[in-house]
C-alpha atoms as a PDB file:
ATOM      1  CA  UNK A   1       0.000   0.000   0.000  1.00  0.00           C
ATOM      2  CA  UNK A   2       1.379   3.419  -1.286  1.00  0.00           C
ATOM      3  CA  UNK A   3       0.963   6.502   1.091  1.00  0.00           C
ATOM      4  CA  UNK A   4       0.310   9.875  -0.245  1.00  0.00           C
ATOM      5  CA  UNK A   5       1.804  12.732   0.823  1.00  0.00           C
ATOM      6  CA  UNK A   6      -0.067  15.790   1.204  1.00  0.00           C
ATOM      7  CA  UNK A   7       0.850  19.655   1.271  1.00  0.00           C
ATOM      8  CA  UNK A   8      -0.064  20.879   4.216  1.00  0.00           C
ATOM      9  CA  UNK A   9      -3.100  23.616   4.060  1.00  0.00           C
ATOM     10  CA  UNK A  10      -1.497  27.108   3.619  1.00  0.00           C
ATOM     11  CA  UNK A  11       2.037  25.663   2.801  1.00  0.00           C
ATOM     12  CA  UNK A  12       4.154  27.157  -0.212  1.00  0.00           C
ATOM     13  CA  UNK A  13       5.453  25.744  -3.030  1.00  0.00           C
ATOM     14  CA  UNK A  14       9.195  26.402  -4.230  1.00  0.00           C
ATOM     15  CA  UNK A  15       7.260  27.888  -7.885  1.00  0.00           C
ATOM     16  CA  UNK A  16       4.789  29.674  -6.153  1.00  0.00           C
ATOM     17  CA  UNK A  17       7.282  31.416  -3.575  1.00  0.00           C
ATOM     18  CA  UNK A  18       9.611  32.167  -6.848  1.00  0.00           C
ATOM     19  CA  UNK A  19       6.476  33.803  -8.503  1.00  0.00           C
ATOM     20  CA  UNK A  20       5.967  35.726  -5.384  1.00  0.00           C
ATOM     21  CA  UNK A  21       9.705  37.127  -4.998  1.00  0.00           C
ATOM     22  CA  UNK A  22       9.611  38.028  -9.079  1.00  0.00           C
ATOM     23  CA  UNK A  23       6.509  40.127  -8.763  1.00  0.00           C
ATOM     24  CA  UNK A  24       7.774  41.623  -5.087  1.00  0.00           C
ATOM     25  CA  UNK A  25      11.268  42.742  -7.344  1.00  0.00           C
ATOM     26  CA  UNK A  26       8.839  44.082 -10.323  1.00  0.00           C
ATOM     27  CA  UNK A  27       7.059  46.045  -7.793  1.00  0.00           C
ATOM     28  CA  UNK A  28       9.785  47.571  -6.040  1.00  0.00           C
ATOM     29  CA  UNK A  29      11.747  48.259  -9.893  1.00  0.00           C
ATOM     30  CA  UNK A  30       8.927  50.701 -10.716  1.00  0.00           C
ATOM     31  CA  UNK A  31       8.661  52.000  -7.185  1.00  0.00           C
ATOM     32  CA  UNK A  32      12.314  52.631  -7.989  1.00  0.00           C
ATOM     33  CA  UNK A  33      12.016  53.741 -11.010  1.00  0.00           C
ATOM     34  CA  UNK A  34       8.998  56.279 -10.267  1.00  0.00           C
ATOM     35  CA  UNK A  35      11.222  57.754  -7.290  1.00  0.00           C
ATOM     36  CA  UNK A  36      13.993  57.973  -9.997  1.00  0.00           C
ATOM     37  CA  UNK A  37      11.978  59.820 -12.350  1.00  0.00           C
ATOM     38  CA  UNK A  38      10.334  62.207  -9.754  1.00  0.00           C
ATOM     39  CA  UNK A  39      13.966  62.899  -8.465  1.00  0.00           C
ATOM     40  CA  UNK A  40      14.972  64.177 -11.635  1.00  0.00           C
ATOM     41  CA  UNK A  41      12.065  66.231 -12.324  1.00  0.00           C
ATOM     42  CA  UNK A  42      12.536  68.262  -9.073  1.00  0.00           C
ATOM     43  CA  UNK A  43      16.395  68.461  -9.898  1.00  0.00           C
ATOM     44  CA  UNK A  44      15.166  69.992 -13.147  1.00  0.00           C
ATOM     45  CA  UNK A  45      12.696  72.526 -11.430  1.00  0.00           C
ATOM     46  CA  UNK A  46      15.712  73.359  -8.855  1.00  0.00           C
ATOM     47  CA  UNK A  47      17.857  74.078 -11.998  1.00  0.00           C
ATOM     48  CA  UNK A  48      14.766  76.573 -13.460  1.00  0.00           C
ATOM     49  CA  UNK A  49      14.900  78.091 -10.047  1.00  0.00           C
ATOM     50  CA  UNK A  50      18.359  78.777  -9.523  1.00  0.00           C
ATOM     51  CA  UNK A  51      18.687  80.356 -13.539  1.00  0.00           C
ATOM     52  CA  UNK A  52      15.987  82.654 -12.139  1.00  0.00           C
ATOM     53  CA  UNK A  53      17.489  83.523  -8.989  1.00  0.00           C
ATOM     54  CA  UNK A  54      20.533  84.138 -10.810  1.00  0.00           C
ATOM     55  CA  UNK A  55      18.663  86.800 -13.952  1.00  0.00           C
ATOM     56  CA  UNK A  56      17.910  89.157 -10.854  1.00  0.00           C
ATOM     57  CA  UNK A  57      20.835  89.943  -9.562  1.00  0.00           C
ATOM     58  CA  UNK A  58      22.805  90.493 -13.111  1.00  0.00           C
ATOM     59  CA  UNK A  59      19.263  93.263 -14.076  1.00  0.00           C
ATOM     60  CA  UNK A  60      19.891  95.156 -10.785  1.00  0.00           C
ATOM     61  CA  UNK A  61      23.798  95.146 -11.345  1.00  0.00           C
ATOM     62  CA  UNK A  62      23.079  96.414 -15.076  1.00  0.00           C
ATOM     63  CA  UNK A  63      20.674  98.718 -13.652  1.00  0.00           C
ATOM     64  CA  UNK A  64      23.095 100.741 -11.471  1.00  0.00           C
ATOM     65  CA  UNK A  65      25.317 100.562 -14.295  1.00  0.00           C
ATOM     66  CA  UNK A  66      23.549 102.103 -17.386  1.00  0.00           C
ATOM     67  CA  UNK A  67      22.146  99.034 -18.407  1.00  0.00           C
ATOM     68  CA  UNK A  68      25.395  97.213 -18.687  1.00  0.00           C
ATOM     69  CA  UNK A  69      26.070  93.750 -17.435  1.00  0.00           C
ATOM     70  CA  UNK A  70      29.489  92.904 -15.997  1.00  0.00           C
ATOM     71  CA  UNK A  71      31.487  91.606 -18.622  1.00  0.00           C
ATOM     72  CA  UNK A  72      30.565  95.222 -20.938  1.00  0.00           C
ATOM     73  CA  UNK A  73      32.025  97.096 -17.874  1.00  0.00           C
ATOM     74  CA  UNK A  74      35.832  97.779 -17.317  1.00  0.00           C
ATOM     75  CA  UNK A  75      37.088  96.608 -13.879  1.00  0.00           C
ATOM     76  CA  UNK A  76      37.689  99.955 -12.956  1.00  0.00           C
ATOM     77  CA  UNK A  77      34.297 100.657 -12.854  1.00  0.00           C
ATOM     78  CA  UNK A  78      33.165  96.834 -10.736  1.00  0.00           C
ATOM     79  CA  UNK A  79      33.197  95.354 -13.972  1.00  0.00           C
ATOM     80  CA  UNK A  80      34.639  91.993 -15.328  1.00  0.00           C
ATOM     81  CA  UNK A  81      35.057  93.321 -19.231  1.00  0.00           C
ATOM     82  CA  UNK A  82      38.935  92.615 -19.377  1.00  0.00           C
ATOM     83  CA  UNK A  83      38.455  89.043 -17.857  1.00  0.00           C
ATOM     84  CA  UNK A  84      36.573  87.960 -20.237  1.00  0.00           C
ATOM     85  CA  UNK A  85      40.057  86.343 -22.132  1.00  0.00           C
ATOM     86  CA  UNK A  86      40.617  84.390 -18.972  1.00  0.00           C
ATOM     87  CA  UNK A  87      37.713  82.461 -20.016  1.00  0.00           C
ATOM     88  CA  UNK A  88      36.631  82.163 -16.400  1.00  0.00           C
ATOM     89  CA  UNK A  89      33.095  82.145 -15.839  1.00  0.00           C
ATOM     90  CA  UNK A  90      32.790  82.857 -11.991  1.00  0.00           C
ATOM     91  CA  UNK A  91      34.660  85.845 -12.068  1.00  0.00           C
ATOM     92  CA  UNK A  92      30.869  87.374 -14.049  1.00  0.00           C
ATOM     93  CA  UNK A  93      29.057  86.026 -11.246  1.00  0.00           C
ATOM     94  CA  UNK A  94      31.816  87.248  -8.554  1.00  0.00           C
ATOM     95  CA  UNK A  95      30.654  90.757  -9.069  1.00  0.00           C
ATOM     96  CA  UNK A  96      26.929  89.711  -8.343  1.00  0.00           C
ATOM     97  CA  UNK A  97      27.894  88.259  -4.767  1.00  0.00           C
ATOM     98  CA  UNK A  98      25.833  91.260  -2.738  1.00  0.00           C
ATOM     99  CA  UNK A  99      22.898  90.355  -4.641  1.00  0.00           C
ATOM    100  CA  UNK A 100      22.636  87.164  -5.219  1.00  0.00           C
ATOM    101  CA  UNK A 101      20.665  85.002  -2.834  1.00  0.00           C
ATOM    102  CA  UNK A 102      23.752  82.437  -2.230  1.00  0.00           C
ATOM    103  CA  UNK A 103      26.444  80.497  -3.761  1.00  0.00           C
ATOM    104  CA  UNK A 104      24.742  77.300  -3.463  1.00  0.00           C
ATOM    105  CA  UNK A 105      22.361  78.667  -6.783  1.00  0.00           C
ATOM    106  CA  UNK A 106      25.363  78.478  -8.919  1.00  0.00           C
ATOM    107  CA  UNK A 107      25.395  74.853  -8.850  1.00  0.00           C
ATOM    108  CA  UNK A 108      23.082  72.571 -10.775  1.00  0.00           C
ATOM    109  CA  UNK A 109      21.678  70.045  -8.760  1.00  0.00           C
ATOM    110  CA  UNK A 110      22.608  67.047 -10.738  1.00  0.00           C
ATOM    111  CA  UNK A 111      25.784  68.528 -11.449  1.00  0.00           C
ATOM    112  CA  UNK A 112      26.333  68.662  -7.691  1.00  0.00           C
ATOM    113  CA  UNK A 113      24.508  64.570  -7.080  1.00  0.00           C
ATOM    114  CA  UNK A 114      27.365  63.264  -9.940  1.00  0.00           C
ATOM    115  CA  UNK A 115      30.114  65.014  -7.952  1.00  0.00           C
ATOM    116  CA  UNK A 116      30.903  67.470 -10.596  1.00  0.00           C
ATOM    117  CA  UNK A 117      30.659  70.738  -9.402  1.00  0.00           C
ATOM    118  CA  UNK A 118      30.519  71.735  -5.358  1.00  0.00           C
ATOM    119  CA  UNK A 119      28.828  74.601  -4.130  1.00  0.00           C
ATOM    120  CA  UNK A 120      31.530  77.340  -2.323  1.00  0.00           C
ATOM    121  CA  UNK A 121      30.706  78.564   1.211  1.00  0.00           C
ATOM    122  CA  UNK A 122      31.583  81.831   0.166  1.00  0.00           C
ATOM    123  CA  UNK A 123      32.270  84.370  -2.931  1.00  0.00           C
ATOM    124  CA  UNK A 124      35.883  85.359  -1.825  1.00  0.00           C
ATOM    125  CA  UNK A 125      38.492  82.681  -0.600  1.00  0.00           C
ATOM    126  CA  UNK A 126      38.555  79.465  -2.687  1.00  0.00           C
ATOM    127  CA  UNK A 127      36.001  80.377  -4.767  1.00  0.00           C
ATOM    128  CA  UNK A 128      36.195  79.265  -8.533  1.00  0.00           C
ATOM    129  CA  UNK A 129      34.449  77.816 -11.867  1.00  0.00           C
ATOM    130  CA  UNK A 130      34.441  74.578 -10.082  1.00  0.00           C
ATOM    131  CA  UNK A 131      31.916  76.000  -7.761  1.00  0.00           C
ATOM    132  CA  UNK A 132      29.609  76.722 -10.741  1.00  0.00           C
ATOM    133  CA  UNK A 133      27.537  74.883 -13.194  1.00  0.00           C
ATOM    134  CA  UNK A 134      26.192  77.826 -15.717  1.00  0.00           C
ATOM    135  CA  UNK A 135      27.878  79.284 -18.610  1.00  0.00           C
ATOM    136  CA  UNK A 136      27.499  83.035 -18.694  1.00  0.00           C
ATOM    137  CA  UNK A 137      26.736  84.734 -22.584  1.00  0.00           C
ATOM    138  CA  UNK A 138      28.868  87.187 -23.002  1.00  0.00           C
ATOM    139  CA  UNK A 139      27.407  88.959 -25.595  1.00  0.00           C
ATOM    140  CA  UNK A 140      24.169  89.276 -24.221  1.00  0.00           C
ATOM    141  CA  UNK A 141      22.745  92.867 -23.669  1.00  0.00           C
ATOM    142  CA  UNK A 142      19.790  94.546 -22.226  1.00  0.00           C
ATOM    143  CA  UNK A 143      17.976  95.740 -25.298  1.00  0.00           C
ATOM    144  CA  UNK A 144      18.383  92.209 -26.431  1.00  0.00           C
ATOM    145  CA  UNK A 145      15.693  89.951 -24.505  1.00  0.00           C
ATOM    146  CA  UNK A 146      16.329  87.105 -26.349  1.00  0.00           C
ATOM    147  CA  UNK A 147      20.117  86.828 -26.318  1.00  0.00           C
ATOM    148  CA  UNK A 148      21.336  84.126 -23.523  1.00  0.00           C
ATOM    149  CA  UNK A 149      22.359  85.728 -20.353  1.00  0.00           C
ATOM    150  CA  UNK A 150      23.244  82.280 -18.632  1.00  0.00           C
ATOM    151  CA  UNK A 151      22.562  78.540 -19.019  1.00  0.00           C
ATOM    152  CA  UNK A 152      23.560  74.494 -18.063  1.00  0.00           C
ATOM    153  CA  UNK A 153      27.633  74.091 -18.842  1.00  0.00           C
ATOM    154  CA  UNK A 154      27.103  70.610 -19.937  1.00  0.00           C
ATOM    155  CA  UNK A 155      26.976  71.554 -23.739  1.00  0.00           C
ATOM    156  CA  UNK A 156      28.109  68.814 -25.946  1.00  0.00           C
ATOM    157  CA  UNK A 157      29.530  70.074 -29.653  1.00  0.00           C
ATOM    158  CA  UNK A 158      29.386  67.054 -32.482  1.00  0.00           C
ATOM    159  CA  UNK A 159      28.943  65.063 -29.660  1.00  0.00           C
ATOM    160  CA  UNK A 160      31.525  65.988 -27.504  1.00  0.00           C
ATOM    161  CA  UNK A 161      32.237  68.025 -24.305  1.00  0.00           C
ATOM    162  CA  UNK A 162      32.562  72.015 -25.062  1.00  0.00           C
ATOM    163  CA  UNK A 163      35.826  72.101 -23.229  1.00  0.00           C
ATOM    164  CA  UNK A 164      35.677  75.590 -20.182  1.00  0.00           C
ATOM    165  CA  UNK A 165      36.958  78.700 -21.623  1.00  0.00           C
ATOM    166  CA  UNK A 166      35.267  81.338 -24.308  1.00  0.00           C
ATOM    167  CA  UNK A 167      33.347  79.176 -26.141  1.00  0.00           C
ATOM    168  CA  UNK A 168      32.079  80.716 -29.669  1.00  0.00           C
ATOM    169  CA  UNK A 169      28.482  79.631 -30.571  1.00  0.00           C
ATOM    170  CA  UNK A 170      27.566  80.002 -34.405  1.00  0.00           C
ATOM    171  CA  UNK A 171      23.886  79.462 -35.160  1.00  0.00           C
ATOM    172  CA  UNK A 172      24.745  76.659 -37.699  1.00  0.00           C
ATOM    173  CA  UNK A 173      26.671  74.602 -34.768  1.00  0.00           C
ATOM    174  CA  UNK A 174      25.838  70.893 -34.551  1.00  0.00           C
ATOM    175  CA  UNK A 175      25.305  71.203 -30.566  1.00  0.00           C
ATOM    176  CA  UNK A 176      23.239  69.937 -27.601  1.00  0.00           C
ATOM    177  CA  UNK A 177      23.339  68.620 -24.324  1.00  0.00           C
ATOM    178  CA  UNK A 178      25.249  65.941 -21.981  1.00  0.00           C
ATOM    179  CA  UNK A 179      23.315  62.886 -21.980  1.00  0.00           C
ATOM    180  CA  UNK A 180      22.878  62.229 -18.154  1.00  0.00           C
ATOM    181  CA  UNK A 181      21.808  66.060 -17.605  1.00  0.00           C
ATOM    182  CA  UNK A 182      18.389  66.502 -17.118  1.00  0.00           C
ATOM    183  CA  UNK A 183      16.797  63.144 -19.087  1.00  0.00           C
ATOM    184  CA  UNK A 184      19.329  64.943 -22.136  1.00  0.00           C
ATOM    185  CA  UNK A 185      17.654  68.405 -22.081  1.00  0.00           C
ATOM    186  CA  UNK A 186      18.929  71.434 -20.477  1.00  0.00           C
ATOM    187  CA  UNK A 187      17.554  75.151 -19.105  1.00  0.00           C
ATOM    188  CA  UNK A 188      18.886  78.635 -20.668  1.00  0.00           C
ATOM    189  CA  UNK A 189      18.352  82.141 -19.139  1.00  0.00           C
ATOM    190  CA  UNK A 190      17.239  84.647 -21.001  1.00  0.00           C
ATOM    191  CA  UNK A 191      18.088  88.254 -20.863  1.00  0.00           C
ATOM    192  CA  UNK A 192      14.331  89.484 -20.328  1.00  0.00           C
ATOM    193  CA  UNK A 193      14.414  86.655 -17.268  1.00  0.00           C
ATOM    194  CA  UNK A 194      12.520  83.863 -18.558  1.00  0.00           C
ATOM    195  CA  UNK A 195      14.150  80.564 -18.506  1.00  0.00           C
ATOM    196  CA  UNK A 196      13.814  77.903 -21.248  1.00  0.00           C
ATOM    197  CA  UNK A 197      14.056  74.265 -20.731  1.00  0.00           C
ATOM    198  CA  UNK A 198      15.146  73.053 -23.961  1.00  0.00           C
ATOM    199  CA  UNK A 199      15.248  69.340 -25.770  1.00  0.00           C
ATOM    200  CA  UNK A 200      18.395  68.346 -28.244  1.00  0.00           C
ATOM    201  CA  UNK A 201      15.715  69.304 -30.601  1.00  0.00           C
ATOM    202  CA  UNK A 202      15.192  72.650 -29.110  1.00  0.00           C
ATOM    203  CA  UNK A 203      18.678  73.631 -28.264  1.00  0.00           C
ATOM    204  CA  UNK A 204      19.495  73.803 -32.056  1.00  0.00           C
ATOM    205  CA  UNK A 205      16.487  75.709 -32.684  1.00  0.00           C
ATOM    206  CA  UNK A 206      17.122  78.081 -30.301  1.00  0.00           C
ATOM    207  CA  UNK A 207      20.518  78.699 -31.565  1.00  0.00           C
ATOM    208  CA  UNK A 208      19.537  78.961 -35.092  1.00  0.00           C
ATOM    209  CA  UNK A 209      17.450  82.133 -33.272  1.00  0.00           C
ATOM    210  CA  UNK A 210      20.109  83.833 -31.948  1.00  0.00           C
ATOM    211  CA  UNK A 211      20.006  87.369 -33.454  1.00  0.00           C
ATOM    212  CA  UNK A 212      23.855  87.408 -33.271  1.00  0.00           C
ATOM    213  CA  UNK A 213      26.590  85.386 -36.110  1.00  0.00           C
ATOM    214  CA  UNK A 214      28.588  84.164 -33.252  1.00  0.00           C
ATOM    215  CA  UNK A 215      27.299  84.031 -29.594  1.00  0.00           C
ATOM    216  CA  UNK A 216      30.283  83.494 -26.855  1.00  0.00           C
ATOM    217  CA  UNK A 217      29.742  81.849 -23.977  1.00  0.00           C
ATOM    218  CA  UNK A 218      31.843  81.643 -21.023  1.00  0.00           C
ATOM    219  CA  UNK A 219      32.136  77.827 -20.187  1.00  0.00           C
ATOM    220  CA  UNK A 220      33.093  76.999 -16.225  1.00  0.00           C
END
């Protein structure tokens, strides 16, 4: 006589405790995932907020100076014009320091998460382009609102990394942005203020716009 064995009532199976563990790990991928995707949407509204922070303070500075940003006033007169060469792009936002609201809104957030760029604890001692993540357009005026007054760093040129230093933008320049910044889109200040977050797709448009031949930007 044969005996059967039975599974207990309420017992498991190997299969079915596999099939449970596979849909637990499915579950917690898209958790993941969604948490992923909702960090880098606030990192990309942090970077729109910290281009706007920074428009103020270079309108108030032109304002007390006959509607001249920084880098189209000599030093002699607080201004950064004779830098420019240098190629340094904190030495344009330098000027700013008694306006702007801190030193931490210099520094994109996911430029700060991949270790890239650091935010200073001050505008004086130590303080440098690797302390900021925007390039600053150096031939942007007041009576132009739709030149670029500032924007992401991470500009890519025929694919590759626009190296720091004066960086000449032509409007027929095969450009766009670093492919782990901001899901590969970026954000450009305008001179009128507004900020732009702009696709691959968008960046060329908007440099094809670009009243000027050649636009130079100060890379950090």
């Amino acid at each position: 006589m044969k005996l059967r064995h039975r599974r207990r009532a309420g017992a498991w199976t190997l299969v079915e405790l596999l099939v449970v563990v596979i849909v637990l790990l499915g579950i917690a991928c898209l958790f993941l995932r969604a948490l992923s995707s909702e960090k880098r949407m606030a990192d990309v509204v942090h970077c729109v907020n910290n281009l706007g922070e920074i428009g103020k303070p270079f309108r108030l500075w032109a304002g007390d100076h006959n509607s001249n940003f920084p880098f189209r006033v000599p030093v002699t007169n607080g201004g950064t014009m004779e830098l420019i060469p240098s190629g340094r792009a904190f030495v344009h936002f330098q000027v700013l320091s008694n306006d702007l609201t801190s030193s931490a809104v210099l520094v994109c957030p996911t430029d700060a998460n991949q270790g890239k760029r650091v935010a200073a604890t001050n505008f004086a001692v130590g303080f440098s382009d690797e302390n900021v993540s925007y390039f600053v357009g150096l031939d942007a005026a007041v009576d132009k609102p739709d030149a670029w007054l500032a924007g992401d760093r991470r500009l890519m040129l025929r694919g590759r990394p626009v190296a720091q230093g004066v960086f000449s933008l032509t409007t027929n320049a095969t450009v766009g942005w670093a492919k782990d910044l901001h899901n590969q889109g970026g954000n450009v200040l305008l001179v009128d203020g507004s900020v732009h977050q702009l696709s691959r797709a968008g960046l060329v448009h908007a440099v094809q716009l670009q009243s000027l031949a050649t636009n130079r930007l100060a890379i950090p």
